[in-house]
C-alpha atoms as a PDB file:
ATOM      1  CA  UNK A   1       0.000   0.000   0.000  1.00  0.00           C
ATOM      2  CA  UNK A   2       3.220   2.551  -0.225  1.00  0.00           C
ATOM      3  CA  UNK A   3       2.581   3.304  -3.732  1.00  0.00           C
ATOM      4  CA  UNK A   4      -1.465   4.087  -2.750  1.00  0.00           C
ATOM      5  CA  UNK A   5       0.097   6.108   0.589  1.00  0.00           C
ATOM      6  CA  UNK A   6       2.404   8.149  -1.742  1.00  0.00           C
ATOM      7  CA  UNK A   7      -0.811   8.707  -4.764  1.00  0.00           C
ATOM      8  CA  UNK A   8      -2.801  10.304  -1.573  1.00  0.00           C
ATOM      9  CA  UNK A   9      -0.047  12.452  -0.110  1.00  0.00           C
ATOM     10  CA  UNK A  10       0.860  13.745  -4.000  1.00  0.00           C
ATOM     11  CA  UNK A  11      -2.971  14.785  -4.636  1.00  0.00           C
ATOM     12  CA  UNK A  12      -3.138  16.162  -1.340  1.00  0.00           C
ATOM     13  CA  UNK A  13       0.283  18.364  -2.160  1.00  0.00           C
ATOM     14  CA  UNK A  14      -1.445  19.475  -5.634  1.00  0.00           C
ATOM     15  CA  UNK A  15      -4.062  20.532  -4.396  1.00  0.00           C
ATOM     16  CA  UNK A  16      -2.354  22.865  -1.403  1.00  0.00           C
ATOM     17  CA  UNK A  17      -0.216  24.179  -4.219  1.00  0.00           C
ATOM     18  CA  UNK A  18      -3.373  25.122  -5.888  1.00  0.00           C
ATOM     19  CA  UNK A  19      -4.894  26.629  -2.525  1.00  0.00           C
ATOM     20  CA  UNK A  20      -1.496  28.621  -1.955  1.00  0.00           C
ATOM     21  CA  UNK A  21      -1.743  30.270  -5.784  1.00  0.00           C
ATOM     22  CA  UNK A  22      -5.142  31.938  -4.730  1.00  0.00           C
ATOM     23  CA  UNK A  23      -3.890  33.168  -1.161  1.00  0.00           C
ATOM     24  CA  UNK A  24      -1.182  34.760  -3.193  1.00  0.00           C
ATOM     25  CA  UNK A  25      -3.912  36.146  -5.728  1.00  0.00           C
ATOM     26  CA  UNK A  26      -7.221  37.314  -4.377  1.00  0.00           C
ATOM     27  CA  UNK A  27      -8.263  38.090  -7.805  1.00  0.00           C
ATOM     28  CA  UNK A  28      -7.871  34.230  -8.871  1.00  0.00           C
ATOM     29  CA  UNK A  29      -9.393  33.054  -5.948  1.00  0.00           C
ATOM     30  CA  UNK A  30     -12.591  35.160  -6.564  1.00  0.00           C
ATOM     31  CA  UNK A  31     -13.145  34.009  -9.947  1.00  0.00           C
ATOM     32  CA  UNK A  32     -12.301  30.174  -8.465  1.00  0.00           C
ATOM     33  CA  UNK A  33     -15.133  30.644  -6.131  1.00  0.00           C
ATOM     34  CA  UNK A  34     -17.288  32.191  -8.725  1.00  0.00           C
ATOM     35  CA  UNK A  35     -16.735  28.956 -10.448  1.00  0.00           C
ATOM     36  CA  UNK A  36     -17.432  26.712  -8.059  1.00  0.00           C
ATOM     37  CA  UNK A  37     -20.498  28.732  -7.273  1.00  0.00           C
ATOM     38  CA  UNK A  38     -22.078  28.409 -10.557  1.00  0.00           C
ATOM     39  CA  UNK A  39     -21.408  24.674 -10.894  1.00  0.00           C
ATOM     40  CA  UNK A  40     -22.941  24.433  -7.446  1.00  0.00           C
ATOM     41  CA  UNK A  41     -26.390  26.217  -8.627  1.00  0.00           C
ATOM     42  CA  UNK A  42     -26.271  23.626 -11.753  1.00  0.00           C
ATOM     43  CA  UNK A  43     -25.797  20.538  -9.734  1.00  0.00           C
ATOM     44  CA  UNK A  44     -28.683  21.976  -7.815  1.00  0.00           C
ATOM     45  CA  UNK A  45     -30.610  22.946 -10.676  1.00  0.00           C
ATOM     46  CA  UNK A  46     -29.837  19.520 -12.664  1.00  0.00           C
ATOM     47  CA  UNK A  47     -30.222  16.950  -9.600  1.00  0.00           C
ATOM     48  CA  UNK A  48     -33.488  18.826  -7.612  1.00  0.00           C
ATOM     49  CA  UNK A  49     -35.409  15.290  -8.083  1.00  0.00           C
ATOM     50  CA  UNK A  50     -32.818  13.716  -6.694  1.00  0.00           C
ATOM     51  CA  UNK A  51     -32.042  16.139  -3.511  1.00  0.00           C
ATOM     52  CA  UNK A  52     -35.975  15.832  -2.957  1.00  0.00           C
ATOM     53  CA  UNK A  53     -35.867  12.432  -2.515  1.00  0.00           C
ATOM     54  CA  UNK A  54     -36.305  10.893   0.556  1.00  0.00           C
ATOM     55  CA  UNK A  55     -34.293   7.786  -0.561  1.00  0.00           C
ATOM     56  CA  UNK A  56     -31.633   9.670  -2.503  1.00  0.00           C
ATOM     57  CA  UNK A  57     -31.561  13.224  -1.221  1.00  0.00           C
ATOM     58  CA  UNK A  58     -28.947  12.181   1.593  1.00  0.00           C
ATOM     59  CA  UNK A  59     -26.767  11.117  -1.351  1.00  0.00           C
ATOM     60  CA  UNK A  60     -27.478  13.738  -3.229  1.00  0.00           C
ATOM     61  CA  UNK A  61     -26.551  16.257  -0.820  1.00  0.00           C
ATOM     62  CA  UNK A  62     -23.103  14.272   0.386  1.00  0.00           C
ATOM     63  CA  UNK A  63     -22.217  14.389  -3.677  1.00  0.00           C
ATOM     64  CA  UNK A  64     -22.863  18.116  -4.115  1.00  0.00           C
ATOM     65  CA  UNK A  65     -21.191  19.432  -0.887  1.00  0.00           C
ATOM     66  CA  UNK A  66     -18.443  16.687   0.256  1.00  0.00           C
ATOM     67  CA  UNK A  67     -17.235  15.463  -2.631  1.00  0.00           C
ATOM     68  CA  UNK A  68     -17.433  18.704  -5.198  1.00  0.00           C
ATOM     69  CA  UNK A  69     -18.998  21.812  -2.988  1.00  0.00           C
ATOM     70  CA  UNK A  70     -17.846  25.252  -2.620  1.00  0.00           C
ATOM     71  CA  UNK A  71     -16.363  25.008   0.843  1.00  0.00           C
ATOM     72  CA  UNK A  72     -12.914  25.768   1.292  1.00  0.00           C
ATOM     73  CA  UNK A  73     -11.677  21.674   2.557  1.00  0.00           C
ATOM     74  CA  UNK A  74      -8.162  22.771   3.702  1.00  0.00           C
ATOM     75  CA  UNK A  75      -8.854  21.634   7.431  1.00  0.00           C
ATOM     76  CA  UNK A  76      -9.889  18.510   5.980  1.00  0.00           C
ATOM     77  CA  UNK A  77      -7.343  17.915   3.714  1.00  0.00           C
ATOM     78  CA  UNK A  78      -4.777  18.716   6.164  1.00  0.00           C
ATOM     79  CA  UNK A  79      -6.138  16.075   8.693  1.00  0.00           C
ATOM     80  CA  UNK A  80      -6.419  14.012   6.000  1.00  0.00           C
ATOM     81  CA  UNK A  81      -2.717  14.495   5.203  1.00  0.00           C
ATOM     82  CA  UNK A  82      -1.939  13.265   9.165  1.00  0.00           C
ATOM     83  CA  UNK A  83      -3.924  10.151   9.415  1.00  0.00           C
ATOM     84  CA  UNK A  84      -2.597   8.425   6.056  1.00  0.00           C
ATOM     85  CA  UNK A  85      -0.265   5.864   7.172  1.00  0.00           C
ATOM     86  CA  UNK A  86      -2.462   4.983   9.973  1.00  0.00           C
ATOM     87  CA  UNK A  87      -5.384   4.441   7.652  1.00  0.00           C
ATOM     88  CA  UNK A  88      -2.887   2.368   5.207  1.00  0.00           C
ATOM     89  CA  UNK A  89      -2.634  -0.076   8.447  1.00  0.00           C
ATOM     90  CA  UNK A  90      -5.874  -0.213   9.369  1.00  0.00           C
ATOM     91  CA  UNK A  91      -7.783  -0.156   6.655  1.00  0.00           C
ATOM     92  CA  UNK A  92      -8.531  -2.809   3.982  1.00  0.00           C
ATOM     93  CA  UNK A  93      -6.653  -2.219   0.619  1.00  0.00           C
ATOM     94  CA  UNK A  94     -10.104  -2.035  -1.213  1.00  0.00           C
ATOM     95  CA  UNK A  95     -10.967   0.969   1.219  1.00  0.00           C
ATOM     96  CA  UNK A  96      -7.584   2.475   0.743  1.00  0.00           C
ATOM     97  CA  UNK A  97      -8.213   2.080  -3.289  1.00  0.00           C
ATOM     98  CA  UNK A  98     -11.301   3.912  -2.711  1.00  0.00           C
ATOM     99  CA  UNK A  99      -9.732   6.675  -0.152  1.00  0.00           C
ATOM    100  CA  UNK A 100      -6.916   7.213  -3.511  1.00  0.00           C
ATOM    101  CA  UNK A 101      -9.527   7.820  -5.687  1.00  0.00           C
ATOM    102  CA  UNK A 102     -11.120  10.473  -3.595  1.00  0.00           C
ATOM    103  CA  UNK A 103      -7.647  12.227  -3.322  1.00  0.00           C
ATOM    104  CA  UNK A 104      -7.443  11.859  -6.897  1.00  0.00           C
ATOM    105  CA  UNK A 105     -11.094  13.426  -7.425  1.00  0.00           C
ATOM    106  CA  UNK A 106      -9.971  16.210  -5.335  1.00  0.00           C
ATOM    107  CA  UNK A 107      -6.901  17.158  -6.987  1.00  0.00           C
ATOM    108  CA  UNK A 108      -8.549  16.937 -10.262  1.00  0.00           C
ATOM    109  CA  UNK A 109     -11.294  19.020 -10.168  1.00  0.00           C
ATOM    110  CA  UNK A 110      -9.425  21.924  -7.831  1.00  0.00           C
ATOM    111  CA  UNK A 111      -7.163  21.717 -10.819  1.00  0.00           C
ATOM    112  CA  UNK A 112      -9.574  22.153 -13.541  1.00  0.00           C
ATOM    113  CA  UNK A 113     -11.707  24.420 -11.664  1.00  0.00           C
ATOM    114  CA  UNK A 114      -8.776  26.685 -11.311  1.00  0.00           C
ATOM    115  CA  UNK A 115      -7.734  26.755 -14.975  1.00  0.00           C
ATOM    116  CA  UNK A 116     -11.068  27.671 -15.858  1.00  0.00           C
ATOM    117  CA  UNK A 117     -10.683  30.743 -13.251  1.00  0.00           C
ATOM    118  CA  UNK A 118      -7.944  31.530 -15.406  1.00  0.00           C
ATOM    119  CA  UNK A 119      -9.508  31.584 -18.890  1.00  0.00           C
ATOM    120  CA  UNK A 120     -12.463  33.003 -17.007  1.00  0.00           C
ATOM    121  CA  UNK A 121     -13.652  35.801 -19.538  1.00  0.00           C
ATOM    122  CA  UNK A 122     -16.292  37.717 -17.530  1.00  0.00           C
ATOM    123  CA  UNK A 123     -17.501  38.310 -14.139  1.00  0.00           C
ATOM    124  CA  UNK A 124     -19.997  37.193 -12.730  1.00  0.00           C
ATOM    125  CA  UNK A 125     -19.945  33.844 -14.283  1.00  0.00           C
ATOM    126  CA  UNK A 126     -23.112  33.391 -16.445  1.00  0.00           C
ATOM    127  CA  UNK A 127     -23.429  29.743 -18.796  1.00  0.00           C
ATOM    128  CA  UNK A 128     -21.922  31.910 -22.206  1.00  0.00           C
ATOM    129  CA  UNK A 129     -18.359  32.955 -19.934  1.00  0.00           C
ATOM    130  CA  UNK A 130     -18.995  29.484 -18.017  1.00  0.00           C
ATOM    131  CA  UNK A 131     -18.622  27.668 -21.364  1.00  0.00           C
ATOM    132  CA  UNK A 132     -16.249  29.642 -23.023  1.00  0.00           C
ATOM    133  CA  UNK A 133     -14.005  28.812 -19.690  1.00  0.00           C
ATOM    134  CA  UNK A 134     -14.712  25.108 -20.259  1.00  0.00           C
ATOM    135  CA  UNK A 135     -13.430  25.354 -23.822  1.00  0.00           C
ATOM    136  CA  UNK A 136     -11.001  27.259 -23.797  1.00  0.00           C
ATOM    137  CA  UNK A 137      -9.381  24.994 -21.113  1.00  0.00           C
ATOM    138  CA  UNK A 138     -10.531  21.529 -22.863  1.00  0.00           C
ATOM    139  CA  UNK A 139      -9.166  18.759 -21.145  1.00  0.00           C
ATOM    140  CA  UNK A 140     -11.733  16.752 -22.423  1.00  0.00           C
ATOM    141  CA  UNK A 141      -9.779  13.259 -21.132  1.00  0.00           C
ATOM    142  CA  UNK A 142      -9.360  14.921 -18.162  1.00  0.00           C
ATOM    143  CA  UNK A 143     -13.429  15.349 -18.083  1.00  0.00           C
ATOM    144  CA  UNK A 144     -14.565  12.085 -18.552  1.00  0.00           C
ATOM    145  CA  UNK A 145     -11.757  10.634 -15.786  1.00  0.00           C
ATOM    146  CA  UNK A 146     -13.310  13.199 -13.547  1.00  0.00           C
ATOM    147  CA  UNK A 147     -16.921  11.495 -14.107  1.00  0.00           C
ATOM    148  CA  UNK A 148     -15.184   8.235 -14.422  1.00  0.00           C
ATOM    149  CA  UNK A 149     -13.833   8.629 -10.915  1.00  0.00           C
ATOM    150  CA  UNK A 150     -16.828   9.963  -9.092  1.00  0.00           C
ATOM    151  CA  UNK A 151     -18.985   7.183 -10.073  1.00  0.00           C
ATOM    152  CA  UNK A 152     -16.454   4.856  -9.195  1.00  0.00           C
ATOM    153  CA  UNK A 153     -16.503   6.099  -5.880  1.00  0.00           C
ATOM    154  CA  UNK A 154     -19.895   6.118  -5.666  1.00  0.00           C
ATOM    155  CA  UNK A 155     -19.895   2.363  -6.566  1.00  0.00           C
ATOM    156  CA  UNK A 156     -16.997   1.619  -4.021  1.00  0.00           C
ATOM    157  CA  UNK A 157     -18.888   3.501  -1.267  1.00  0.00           C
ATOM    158  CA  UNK A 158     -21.858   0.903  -2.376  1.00  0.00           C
ATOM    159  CA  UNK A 159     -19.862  -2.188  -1.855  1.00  0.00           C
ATOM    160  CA  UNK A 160     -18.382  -0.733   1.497  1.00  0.00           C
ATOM    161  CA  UNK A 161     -21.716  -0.074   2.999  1.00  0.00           C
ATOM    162  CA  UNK A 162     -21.929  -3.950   2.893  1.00  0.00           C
ATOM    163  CA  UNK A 163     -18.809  -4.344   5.581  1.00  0.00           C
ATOM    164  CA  UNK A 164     -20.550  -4.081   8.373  1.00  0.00           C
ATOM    165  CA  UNK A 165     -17.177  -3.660  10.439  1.00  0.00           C
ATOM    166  CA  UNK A 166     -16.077  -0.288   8.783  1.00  0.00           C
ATOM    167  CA  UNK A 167     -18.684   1.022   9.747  1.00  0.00           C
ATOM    168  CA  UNK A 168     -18.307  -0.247  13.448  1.00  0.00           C
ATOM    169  CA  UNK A 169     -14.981   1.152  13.208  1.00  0.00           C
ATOM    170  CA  UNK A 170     -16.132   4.460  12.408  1.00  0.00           C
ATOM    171  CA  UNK A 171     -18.146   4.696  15.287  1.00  0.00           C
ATOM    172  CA  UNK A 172     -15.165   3.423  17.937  1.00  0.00           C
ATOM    173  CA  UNK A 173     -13.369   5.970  15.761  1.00  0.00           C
ATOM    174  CA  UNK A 174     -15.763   8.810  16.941  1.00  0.00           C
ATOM    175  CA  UNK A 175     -14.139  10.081  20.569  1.00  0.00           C
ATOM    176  CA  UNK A 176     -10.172   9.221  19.565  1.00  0.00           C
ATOM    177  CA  UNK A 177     -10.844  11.573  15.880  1.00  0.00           C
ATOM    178  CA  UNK A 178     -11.903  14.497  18.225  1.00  0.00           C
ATOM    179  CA  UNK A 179      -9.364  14.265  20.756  1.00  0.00           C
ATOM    180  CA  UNK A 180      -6.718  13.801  17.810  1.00  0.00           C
ATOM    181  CA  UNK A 181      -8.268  17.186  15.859  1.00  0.00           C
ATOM    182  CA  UNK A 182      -9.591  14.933  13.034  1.00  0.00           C
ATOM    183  CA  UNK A 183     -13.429  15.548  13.748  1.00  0.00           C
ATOM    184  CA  UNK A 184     -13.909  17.408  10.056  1.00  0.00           C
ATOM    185  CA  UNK A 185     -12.574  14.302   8.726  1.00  0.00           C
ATOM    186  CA  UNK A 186     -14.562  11.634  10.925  1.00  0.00           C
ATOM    187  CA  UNK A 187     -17.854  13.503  10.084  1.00  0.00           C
ATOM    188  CA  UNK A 188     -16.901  13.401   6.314  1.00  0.00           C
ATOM    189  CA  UNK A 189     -16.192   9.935   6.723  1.00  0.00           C
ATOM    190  CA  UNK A 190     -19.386   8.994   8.545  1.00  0.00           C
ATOM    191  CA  UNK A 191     -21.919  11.240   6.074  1.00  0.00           C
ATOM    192  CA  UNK A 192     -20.716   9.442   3.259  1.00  0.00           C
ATOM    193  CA  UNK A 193     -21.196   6.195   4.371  1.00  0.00           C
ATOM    194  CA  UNK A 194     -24.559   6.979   6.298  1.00  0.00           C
ATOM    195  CA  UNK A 195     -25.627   8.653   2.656  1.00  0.00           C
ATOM    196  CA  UNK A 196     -25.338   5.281   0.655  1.00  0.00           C
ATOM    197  CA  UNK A 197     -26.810   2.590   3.524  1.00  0.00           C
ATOM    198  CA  UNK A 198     -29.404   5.213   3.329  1.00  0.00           C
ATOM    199  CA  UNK A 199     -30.358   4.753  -0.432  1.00  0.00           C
ATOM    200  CA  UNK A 200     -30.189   1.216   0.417  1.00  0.00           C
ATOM    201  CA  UNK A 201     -28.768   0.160  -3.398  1.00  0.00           C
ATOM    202  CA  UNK A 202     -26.804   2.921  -5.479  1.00  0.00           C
ATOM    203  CA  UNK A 203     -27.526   1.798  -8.593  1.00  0.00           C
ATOM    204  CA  UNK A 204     -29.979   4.216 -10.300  1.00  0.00           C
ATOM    205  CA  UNK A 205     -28.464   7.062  -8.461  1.00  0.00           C
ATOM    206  CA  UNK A 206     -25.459   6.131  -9.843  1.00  0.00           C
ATOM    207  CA  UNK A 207     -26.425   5.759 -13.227  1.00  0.00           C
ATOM    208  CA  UNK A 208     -28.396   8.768 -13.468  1.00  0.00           C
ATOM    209  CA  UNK A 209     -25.781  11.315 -12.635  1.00  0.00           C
ATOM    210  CA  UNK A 210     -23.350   9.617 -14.937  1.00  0.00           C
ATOM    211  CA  UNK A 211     -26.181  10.000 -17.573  1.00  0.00           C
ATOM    212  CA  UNK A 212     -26.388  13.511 -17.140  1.00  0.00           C
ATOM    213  CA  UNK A 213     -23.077  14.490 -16.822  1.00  0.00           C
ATOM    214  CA  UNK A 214     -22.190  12.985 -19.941  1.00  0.00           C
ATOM    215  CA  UNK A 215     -24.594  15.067 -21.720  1.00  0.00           C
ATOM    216  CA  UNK A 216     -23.200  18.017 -20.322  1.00  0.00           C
ATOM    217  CA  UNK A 217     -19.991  17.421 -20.757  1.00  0.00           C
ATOM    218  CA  UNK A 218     -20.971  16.735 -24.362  1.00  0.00           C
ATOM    219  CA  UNK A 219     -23.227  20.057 -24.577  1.00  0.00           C
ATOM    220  CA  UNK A 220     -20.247  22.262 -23.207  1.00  0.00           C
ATOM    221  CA  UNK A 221     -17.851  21.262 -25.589  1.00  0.00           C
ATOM    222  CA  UNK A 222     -20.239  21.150 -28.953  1.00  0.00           C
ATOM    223  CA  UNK A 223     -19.027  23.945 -31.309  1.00  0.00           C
ATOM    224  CA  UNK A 224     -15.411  23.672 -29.544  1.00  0.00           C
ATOM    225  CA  UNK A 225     -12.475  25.190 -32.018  1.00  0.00           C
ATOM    226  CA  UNK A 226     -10.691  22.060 -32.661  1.00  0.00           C
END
């Protein structure tokens, strides 16, 4: 698990590189939040069914503000960061592949989301500057392994809400996490698995963001310059 180990701590560095570029420019990280805003309104917009749902809505809500939100996760991350090489011992390697992916996720869209800020053409964003970002950056492969990854996730979070002992060890985890300064990540931890035993099979939930996300990403980069 060394070579998973050093995947999550690399991610984890991108993305405070990342974070460090906007403290150094407040103009960038405006237009990085103005990004993230307007993809948060869509994902609210696209997926209301789905966040009114009483059997999907927990999901929902763990997929639009844990996993791609606005919030600023650089407590998290950094706690994170700490607790690697215990969770590498303690954890099984599917849960580790799983916990690599979500670093990868992470790094990925901060990363995209901040090129866009760069291209960003007007201000506020509106869906004409929001595209012309998108394009203008391309990245298309990059795209699709963004998708790729959260439903993968998603699917691995499935399967893991079937081991009943992770989730026991979650809750012994509860009163050591806070005393160590790792509540942020405990509670992340503990939403996302509470939000898929919730839905009680992932399946359609599953498949129906990856359905419309395709046809977005499709949609944003029709008419690209080539």
């Amino acid at each position: 698990m060394a070579n998973g180990t050093q995947g999550i701590r690399a991610h984890l560095e991108q993305v405070a590189s990342l974070r460090a570029a906007r403290t150094a420019d407040g103009e960038l990280a405006s237009r990085v939040a103005a990004i993230k805003q307007f993809q948060h309104a869509r994902f609210n917009r696209d997926y209301a069914s789905l966040l009114a749902s009483e059997r999907y809505g927990e999901a929902a809500r763990f997929f639009l503000n844990d996993l791609y939100g606005p919030a600023d996760f650089a407590d998290r991350d950094a706690q994170f960061g700490r607790v690697v090489p215990a969770m590498a011992r303690l954890l099984p390697g599917e849960v580790m592949h799983t916990v690599e992916q979500l670093a990868e996720l992470h790094a990925l869209s901060e990363s995209l989301d901040q090129e866009m800020a760069e291209r960003l053409a007007a201000s506020p964003v509106d869906e004409r500057s929001y595209r012309a970002a998108w394009q203008a950056v391309d990245r298309s492969s990059d795209r699709h392994r963004q998708l790729d990854l959260l439903i993968a996730i998603g699917e691995s979070i499935d399967r893991h809400t079937r081991t009943p002992l992770l989730a026991a060890a979650l809750r012994v985890m509860r009163g050591p996490a806070r005393a160590a300064g790792l509540a942020q990540l405990q509670s992340f931890l503990e939403r996302g698995l509470a939000a898929f035993v919730s839905m009680r099979g992932a399946q359609r939930f599953l498949d129906t963001i990856a359905d419309n996300e395709r046809r977005t990403i499709a949609y944003l980069f029709a008419d690209s310059p080539k």
